[in-house]
PDB file of N, CA and C in Angstrom:
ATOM      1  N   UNK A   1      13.937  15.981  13.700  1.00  0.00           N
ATOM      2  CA  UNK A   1      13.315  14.689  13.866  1.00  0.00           C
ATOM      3  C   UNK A   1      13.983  13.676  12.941  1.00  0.00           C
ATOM      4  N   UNK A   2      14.236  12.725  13.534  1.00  0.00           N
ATOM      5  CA  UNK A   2      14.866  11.195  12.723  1.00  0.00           C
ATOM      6  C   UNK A   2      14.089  10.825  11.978  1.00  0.00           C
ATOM      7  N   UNK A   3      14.020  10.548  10.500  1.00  0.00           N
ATOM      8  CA  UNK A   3      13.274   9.918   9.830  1.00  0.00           C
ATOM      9  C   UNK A   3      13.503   8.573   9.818  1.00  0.00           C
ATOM     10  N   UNK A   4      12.514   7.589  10.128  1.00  0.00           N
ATOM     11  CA  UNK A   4      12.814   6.077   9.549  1.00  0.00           C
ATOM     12  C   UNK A   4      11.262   6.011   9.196  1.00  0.00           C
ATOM     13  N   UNK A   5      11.124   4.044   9.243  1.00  0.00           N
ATOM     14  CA  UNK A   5      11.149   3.528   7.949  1.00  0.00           C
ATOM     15  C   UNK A   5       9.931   2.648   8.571  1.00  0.00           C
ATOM     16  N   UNK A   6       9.490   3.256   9.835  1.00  0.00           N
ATOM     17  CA  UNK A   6       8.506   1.976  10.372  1.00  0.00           C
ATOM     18  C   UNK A   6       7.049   1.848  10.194  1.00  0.00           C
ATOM     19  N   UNK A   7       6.740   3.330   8.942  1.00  0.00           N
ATOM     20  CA  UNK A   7       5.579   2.787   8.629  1.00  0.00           C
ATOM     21  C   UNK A   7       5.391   1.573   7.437  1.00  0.00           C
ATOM     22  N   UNK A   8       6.554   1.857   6.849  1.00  0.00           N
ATOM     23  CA  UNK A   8       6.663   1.488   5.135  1.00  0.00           C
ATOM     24  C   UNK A   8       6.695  -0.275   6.257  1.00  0.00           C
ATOM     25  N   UNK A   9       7.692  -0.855   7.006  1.00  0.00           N
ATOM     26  CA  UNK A   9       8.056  -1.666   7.293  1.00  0.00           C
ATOM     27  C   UNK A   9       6.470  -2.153   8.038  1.00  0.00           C
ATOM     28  N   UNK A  10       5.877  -1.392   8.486  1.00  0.00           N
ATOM     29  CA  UNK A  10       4.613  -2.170   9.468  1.00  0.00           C
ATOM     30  C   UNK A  10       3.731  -2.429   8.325  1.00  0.00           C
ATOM     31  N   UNK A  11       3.486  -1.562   7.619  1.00  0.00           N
ATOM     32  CA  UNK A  11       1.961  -1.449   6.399  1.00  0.00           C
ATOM     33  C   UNK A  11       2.562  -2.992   5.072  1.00  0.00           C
ATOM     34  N   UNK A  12       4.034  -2.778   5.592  1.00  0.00           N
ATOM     35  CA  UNK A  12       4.231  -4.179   4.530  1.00  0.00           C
ATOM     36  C   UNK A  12       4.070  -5.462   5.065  1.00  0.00           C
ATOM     37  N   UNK A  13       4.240  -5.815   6.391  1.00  0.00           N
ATOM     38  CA  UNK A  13       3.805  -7.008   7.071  1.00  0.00           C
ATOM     39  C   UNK A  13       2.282  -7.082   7.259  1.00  0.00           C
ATOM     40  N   UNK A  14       1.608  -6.067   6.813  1.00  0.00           N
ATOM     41  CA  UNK A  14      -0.023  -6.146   6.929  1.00  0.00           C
ATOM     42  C   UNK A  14      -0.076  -6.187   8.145  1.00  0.00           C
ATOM     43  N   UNK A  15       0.278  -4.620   9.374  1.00  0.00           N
ATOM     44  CA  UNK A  15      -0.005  -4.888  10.556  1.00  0.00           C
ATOM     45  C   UNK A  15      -0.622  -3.492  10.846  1.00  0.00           C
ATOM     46  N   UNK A  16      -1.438  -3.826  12.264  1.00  0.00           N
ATOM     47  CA  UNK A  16      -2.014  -1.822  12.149  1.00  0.00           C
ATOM     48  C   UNK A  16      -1.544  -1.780  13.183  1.00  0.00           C
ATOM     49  N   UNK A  17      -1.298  -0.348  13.481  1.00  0.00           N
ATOM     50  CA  UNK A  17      -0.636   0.154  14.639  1.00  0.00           C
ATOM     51  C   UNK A  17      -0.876  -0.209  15.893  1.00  0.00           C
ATOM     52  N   UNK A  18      -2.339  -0.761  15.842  1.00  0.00           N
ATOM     53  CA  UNK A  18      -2.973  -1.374  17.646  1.00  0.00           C
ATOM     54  C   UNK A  18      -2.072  -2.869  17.479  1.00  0.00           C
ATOM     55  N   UNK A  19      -1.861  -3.315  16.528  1.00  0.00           N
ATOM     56  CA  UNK A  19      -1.624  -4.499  16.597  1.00  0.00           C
ATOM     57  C   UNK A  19      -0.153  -4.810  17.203  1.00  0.00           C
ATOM     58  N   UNK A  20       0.365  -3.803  16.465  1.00  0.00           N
ATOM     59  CA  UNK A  20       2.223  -3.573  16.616  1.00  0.00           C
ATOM     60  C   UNK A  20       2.584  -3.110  17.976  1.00  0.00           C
ATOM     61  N   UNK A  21       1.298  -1.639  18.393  1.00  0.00           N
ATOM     62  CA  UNK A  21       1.584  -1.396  19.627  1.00  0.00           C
ATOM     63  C   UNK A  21       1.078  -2.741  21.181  1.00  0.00           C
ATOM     64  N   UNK A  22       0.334  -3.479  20.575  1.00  0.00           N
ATOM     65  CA  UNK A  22       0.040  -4.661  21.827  1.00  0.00           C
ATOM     66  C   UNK A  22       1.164  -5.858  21.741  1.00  0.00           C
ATOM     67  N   UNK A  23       1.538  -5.995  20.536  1.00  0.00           N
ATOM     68  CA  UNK A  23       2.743  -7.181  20.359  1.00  0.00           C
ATOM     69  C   UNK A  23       4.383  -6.347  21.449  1.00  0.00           C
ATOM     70  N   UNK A  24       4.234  -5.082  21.089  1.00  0.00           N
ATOM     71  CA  UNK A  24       5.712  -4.226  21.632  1.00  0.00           C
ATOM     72  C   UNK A  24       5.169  -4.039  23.125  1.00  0.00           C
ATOM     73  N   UNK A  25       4.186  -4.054  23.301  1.00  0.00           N
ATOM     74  CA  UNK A  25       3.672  -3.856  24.819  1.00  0.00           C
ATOM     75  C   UNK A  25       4.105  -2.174  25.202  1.00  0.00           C
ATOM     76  N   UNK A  26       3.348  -1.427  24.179  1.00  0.00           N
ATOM     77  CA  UNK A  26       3.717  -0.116  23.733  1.00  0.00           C
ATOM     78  C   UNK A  26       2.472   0.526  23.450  1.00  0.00           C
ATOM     79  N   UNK A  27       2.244   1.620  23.674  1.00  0.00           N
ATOM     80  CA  UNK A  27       0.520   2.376  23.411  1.00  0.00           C
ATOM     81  C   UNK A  27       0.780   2.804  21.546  1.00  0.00           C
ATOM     82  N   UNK A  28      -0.717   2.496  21.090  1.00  0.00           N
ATOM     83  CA  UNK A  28      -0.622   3.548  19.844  1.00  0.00           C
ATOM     84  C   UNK A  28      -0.011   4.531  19.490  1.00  0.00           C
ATOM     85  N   UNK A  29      -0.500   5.439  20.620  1.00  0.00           N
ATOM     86  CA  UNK A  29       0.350   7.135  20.409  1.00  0.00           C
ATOM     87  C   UNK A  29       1.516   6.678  19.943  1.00  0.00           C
ATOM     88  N   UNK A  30       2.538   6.403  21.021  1.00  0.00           N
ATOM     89  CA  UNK A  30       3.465   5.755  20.891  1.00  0.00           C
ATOM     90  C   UNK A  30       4.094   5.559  19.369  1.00  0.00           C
ATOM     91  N   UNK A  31       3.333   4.529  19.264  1.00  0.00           N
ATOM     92  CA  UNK A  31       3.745   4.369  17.601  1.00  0.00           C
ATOM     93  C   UNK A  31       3.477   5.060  16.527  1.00  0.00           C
ATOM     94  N   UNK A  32       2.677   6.048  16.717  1.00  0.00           N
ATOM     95  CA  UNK A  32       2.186   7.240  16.046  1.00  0.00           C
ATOM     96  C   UNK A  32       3.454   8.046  15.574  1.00  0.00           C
ATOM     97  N   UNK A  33       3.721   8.263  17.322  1.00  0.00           N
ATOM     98  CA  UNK A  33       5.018   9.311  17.536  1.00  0.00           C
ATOM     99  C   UNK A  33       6.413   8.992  16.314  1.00  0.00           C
ATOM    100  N   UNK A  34       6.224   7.932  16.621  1.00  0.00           N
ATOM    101  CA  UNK A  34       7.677   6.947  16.339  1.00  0.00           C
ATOM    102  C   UNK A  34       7.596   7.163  14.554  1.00  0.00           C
ATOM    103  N   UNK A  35       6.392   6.732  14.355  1.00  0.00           N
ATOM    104  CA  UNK A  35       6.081   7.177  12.523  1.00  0.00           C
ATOM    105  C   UNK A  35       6.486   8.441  12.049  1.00  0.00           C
ATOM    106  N   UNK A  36       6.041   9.493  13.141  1.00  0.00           N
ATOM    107  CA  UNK A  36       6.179  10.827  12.521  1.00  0.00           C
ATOM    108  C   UNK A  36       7.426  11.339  12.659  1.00  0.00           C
ATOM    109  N   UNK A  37       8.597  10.347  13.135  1.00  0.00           N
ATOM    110  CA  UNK A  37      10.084  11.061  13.476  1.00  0.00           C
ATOM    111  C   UNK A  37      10.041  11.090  14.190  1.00  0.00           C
ATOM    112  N   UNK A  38       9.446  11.333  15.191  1.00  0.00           N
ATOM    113  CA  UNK A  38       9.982  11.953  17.095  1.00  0.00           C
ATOM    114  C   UNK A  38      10.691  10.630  17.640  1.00  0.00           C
ATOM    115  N   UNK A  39      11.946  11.213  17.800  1.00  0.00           N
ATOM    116  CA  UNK A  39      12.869  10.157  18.691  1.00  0.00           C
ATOM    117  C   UNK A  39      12.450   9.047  19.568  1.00  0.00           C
ATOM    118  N   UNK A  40      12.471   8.168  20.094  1.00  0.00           N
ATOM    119  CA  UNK A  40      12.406   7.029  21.029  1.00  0.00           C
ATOM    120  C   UNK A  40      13.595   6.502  21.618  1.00  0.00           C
ATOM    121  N   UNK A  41      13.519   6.099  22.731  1.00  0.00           N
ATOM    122  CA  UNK A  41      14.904   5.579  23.444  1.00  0.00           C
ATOM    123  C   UNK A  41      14.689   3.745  22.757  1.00  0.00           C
ATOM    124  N   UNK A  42      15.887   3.637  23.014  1.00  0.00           N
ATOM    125  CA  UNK A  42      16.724   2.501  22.312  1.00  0.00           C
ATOM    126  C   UNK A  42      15.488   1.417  22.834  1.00  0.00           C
ATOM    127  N   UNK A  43      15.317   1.223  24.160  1.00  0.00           N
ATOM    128  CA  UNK A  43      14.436   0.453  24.512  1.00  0.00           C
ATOM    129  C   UNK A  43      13.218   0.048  23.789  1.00  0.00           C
ATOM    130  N   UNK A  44      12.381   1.191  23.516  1.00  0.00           N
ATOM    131  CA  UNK A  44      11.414   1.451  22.644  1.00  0.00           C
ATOM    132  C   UNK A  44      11.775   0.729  21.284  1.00  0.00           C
ATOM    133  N   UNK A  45      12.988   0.737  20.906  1.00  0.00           N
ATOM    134  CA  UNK A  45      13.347   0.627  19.809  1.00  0.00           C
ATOM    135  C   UNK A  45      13.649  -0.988  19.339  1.00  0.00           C
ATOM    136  N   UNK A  46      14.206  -1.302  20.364  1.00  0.00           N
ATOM    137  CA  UNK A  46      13.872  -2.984  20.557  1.00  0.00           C
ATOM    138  C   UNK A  46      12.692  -3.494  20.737  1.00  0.00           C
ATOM    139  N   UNK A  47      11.909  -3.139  21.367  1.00  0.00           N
ATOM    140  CA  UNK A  47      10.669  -3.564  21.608  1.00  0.00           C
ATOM    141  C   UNK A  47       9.648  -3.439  20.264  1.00  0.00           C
ATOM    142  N   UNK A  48      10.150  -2.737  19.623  1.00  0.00           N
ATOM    143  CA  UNK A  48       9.621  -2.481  18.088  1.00  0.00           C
ATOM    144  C   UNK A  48      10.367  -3.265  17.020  1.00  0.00           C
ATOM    145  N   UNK A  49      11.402  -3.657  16.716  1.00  0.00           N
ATOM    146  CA  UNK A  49      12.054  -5.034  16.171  1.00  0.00           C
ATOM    147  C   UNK A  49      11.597  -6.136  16.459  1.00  0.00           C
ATOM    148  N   UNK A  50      11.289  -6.525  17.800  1.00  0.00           N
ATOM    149  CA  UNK A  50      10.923  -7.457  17.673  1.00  0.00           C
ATOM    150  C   UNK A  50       9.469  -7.698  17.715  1.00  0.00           C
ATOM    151  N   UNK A  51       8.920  -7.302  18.103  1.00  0.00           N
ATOM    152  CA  UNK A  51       7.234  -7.255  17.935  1.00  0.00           C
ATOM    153  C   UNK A  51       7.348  -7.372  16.226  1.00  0.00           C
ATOM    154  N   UNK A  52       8.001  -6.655  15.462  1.00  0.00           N
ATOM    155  CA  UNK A  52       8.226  -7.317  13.802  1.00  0.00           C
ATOM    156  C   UNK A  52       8.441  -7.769  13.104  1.00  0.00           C
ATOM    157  N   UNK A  53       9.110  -8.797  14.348  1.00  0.00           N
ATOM    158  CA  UNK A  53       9.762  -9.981  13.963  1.00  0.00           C
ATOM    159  C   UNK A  53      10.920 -10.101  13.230  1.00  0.00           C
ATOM    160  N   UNK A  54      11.671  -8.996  13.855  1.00  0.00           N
ATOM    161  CA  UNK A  54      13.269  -8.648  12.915  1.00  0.00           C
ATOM    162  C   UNK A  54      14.130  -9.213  14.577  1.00  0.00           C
ATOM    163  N   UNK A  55      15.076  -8.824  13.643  1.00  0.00           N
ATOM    164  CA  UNK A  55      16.189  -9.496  14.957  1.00  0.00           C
ATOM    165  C   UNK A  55      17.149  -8.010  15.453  1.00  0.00           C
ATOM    166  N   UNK A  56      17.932  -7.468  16.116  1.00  0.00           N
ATOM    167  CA  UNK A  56      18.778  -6.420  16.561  1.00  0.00           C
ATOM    168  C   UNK A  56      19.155  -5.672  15.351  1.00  0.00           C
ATOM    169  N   UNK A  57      20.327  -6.853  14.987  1.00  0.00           N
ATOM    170  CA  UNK A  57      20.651  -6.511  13.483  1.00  0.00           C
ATOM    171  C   UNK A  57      20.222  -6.010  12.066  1.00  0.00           C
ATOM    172  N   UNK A  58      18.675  -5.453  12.558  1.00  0.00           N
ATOM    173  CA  UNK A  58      17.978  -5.299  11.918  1.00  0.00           C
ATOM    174  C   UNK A  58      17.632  -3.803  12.095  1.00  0.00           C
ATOM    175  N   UNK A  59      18.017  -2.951  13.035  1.00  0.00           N
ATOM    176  CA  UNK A  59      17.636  -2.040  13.244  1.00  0.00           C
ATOM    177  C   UNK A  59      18.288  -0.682  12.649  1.00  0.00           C
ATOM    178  N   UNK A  60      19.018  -0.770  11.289  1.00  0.00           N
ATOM    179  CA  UNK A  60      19.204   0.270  10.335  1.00  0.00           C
ATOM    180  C   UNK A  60      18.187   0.229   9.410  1.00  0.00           C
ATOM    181  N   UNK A  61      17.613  -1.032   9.381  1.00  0.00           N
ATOM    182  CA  UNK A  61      16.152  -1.083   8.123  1.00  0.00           C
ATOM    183  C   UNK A  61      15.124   0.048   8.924  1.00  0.00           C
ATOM    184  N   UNK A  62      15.042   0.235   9.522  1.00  0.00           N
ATOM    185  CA  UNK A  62      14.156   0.636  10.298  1.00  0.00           C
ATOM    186  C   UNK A  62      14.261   2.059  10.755  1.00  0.00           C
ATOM    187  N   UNK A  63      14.927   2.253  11.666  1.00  0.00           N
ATOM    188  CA  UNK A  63      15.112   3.328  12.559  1.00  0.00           C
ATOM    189  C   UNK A  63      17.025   3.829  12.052  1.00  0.00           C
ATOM    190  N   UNK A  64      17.065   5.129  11.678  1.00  0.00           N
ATOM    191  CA  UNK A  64      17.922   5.836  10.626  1.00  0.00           C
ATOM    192  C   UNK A  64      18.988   7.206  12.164  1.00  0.00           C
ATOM    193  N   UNK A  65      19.414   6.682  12.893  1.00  0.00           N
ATOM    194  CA  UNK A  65      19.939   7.511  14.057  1.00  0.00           C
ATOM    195  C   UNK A  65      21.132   8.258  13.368  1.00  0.00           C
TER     196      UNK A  65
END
């Protein structure tokens, strides 16, 4: 499993997971999954940048492939 960085990154913008998962247009589980390591396709993975208001270029802070 990939470790990243998207709880440290969500819990620091003061966001909860329902919140992150309705902005990404993405279910909880979902973001559950994504916390605990289990892979996501790239798609997923954009849709989670920006719902955080990061930009592309942003996606080594985050997600560690």
């Amino acid at each position: 499993m990939a470790k990243n960085n998207l709880k440290t990154v969500r819990e620091s913008l003061l966001m909860s997971k329902t919140e992150l998962a309705k902005q990404a247009e993405l279910s909880p589980i979902t973001i559950s999954r994504i916390e605990k390591g289990m892979p996501c396709r790239m798609e997923t993975q954009r849709k989670i940048l920006l719902a955080l208001g990061l930009g592309l270029s942003d996606k080594p802070k985050i997600f560690k492939d």
